[in-house]
N, C-alpha and C. Protein backbone atom coordinates (compact mmCIF):
# COMPACT_ATOMS: atom_id res chain seq x y z
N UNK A 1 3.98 13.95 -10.33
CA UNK A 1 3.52 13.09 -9.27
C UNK A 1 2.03 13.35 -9.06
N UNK A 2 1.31 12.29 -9.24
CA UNK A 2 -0.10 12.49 -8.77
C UNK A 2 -0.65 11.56 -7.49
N UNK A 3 -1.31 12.24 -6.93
CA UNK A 3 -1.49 11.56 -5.29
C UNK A 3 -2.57 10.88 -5.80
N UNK A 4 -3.11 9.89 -5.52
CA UNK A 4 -4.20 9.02 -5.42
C UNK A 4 -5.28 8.36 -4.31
N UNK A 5 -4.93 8.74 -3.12
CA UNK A 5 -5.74 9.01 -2.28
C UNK A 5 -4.90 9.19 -0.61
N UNK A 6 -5.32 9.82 0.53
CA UNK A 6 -4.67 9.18 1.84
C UNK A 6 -5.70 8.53 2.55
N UNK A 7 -5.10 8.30 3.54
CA UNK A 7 -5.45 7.09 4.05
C UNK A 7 -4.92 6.72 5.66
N UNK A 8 -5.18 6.30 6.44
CA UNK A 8 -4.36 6.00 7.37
C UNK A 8 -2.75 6.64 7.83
N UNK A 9 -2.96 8.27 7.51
CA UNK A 9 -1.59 9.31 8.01
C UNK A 9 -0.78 8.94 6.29
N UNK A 10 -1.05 8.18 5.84
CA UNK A 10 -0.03 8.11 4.32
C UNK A 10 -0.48 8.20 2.99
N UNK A 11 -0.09 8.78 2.27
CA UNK A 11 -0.35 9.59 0.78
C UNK A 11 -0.17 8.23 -0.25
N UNK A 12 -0.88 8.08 -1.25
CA UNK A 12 -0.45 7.11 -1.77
C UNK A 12 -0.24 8.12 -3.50
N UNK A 13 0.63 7.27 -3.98
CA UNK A 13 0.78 8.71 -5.49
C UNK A 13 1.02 7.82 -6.52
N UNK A 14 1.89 7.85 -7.61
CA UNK A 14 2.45 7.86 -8.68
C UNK A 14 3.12 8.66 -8.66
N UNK A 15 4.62 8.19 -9.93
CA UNK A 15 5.45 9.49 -10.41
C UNK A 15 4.61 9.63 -11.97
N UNK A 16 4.74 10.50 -12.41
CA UNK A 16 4.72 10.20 -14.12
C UNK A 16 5.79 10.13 -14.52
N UNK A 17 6.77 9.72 -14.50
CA UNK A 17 7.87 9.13 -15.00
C UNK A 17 8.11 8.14 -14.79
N UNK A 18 7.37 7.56 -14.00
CA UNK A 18 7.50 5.67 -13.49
C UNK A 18 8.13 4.94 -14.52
N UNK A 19 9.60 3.75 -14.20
CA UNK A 19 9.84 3.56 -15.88
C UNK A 19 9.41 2.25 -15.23
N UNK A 20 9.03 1.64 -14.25
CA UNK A 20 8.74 0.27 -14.52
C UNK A 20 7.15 0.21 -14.85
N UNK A 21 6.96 -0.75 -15.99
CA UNK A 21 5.53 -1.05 -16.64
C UNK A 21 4.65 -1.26 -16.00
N UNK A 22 5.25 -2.30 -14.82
CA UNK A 22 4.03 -2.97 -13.88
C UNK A 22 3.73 -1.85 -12.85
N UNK A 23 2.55 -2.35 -12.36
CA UNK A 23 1.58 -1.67 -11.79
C UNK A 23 2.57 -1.13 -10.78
N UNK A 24 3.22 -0.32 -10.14
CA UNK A 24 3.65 0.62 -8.85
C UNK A 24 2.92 1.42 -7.67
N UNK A 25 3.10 2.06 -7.07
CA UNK A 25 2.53 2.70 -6.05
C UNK A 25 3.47 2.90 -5.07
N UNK A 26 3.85 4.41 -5.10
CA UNK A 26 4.60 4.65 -3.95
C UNK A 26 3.60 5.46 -2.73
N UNK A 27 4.30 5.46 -1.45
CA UNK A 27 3.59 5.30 -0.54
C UNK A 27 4.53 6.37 0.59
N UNK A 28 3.76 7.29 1.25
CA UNK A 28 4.28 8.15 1.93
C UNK A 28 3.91 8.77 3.43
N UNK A 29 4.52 8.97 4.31
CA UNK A 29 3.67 9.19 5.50
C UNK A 29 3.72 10.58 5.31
N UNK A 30 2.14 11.17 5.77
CA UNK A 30 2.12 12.61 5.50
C UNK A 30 2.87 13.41 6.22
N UNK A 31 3.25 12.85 7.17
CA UNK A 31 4.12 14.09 8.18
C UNK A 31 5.12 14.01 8.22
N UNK A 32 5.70 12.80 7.30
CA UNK A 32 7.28 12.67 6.85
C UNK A 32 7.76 11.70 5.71
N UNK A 33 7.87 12.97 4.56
CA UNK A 33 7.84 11.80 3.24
C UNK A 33 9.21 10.65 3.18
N UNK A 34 10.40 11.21 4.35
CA UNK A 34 11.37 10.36 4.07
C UNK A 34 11.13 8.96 4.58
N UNK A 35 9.77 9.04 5.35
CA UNK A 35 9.10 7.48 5.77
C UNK A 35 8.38 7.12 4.49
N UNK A 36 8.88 6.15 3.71
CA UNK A 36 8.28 5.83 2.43
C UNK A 36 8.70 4.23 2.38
N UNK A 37 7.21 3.55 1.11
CA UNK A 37 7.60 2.50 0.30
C UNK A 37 7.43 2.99 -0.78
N UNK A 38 7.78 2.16 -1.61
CA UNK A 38 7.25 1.86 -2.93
C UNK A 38 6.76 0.66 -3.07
N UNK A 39 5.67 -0.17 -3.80
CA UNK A 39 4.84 -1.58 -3.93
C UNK A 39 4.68 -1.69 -4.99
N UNK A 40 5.21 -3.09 -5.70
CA UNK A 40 4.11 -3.82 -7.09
C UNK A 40 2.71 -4.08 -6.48
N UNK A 41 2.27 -3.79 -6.93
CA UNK A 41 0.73 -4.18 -6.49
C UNK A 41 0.70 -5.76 -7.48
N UNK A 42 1.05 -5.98 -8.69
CA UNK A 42 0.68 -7.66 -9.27
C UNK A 42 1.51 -8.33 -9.39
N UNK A 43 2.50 -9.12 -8.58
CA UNK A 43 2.08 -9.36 -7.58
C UNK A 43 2.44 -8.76 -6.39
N UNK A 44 1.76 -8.64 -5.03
CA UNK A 44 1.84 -7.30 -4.19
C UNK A 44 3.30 -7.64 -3.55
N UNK A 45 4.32 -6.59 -3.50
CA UNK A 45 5.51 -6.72 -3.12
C UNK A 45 6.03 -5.99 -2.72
N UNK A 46 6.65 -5.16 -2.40
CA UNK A 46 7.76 -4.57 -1.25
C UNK A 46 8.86 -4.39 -2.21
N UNK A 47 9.14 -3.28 -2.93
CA UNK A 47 10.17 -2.83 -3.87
C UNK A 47 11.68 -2.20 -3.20
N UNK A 48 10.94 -1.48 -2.50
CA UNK A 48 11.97 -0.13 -1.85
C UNK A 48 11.15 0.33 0.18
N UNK A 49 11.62 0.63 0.57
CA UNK A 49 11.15 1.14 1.93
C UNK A 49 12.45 1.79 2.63
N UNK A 50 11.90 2.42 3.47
CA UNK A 50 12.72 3.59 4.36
C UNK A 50 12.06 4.21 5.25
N UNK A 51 12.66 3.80 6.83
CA UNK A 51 11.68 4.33 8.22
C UNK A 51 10.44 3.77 8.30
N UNK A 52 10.32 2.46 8.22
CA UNK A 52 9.42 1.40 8.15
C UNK A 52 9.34 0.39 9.07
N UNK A 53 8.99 0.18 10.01
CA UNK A 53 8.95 -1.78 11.11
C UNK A 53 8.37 -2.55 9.90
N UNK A 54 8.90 -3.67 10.01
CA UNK A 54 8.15 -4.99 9.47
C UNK A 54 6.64 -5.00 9.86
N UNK A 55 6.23 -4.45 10.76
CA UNK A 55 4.44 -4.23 11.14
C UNK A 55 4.07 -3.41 10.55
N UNK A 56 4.98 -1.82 10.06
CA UNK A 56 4.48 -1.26 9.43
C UNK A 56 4.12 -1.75 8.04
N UNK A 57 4.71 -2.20 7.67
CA UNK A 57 5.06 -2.49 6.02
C UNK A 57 3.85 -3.64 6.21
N UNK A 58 4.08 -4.65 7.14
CA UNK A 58 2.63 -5.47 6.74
C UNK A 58 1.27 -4.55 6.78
N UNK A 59 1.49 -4.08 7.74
CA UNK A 59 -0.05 -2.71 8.03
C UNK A 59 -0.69 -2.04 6.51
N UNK A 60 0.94 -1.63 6.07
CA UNK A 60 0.81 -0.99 4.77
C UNK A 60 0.66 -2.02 3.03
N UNK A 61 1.07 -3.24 3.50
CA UNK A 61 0.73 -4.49 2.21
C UNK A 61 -1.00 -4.47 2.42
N UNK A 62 -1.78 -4.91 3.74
CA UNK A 62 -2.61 -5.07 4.11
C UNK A 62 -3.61 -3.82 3.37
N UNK A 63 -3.19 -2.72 3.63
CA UNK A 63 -3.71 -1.19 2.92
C UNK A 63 -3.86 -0.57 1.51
N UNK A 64 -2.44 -1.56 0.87
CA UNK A 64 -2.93 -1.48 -0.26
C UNK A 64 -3.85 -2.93 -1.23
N UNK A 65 -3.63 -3.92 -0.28
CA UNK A 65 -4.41 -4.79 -1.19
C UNK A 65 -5.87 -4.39 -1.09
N UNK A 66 -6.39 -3.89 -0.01
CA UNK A 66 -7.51 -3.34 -0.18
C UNK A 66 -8.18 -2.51 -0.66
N UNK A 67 -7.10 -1.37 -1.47
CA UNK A 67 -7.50 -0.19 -1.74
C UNK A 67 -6.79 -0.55 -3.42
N UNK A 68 -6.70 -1.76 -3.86
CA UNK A 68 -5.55 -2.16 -4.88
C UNK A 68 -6.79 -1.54 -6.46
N UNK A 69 -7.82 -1.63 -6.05
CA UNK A 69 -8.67 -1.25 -7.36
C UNK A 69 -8.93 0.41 -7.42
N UNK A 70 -9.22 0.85 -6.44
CA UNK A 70 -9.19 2.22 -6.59
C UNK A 70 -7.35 2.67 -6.55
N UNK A 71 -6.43 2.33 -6.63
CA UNK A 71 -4.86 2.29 -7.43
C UNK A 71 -4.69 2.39 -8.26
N UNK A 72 -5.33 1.15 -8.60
CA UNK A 72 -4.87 0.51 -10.51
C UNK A 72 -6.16 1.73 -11.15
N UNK A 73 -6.68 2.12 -10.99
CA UNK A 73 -7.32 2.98 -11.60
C UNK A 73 -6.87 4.56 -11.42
N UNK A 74 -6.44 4.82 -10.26
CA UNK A 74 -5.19 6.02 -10.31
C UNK A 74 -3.94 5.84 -11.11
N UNK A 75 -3.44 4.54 -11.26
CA UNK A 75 -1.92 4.61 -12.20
C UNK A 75 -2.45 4.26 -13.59
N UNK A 76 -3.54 3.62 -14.06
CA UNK A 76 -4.31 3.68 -15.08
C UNK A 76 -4.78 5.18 -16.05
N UNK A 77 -5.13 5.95 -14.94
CA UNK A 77 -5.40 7.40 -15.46
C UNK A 77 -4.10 7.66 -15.60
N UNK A 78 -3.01 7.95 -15.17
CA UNK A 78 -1.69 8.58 -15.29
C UNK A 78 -0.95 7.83 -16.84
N UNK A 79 -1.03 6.29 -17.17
CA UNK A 79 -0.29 5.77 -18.39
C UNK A 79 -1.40 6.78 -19.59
């Protein structure tokens, strides 16, 4: 697992074992990893979540489309 940056209380990472091709990004709150997503970033989507509001999860779509190039260049280094 490599972290790729935080941000707003949440860790953003990779696994290295990721088996799906497309771009991923799982997503973690630092003070409690069982509050998690996972996201396609192309196109941006909502895979998996747990201990999330619908505000959160938009808060957190919103967080990664902005931060979606410095990502793809963290899961880029990891393939």
């Amino acid at each position: 697992m490599a972290t790729i940056t935080h941000d707003s209380g949440y860790r953003f990472f990779v696994f290295d074992n990721e088996t799906d091709k497309r771009p991923v990004v799982q997503i973690a709150s630092a003070e409690d990893e069982r509050i998690c997503a996972r996201m396609l970033l192309e196109p941006l989507m909502i895979l998996d979540a747990s201990g999330l509001s619908r505000e959160e999860l938009r808060s957190l779509g919103a967080l990664v489309a902005e931060k979606k190039p410095l990502i793809l260049k963290g899961i880029n280094a990891k393939r």
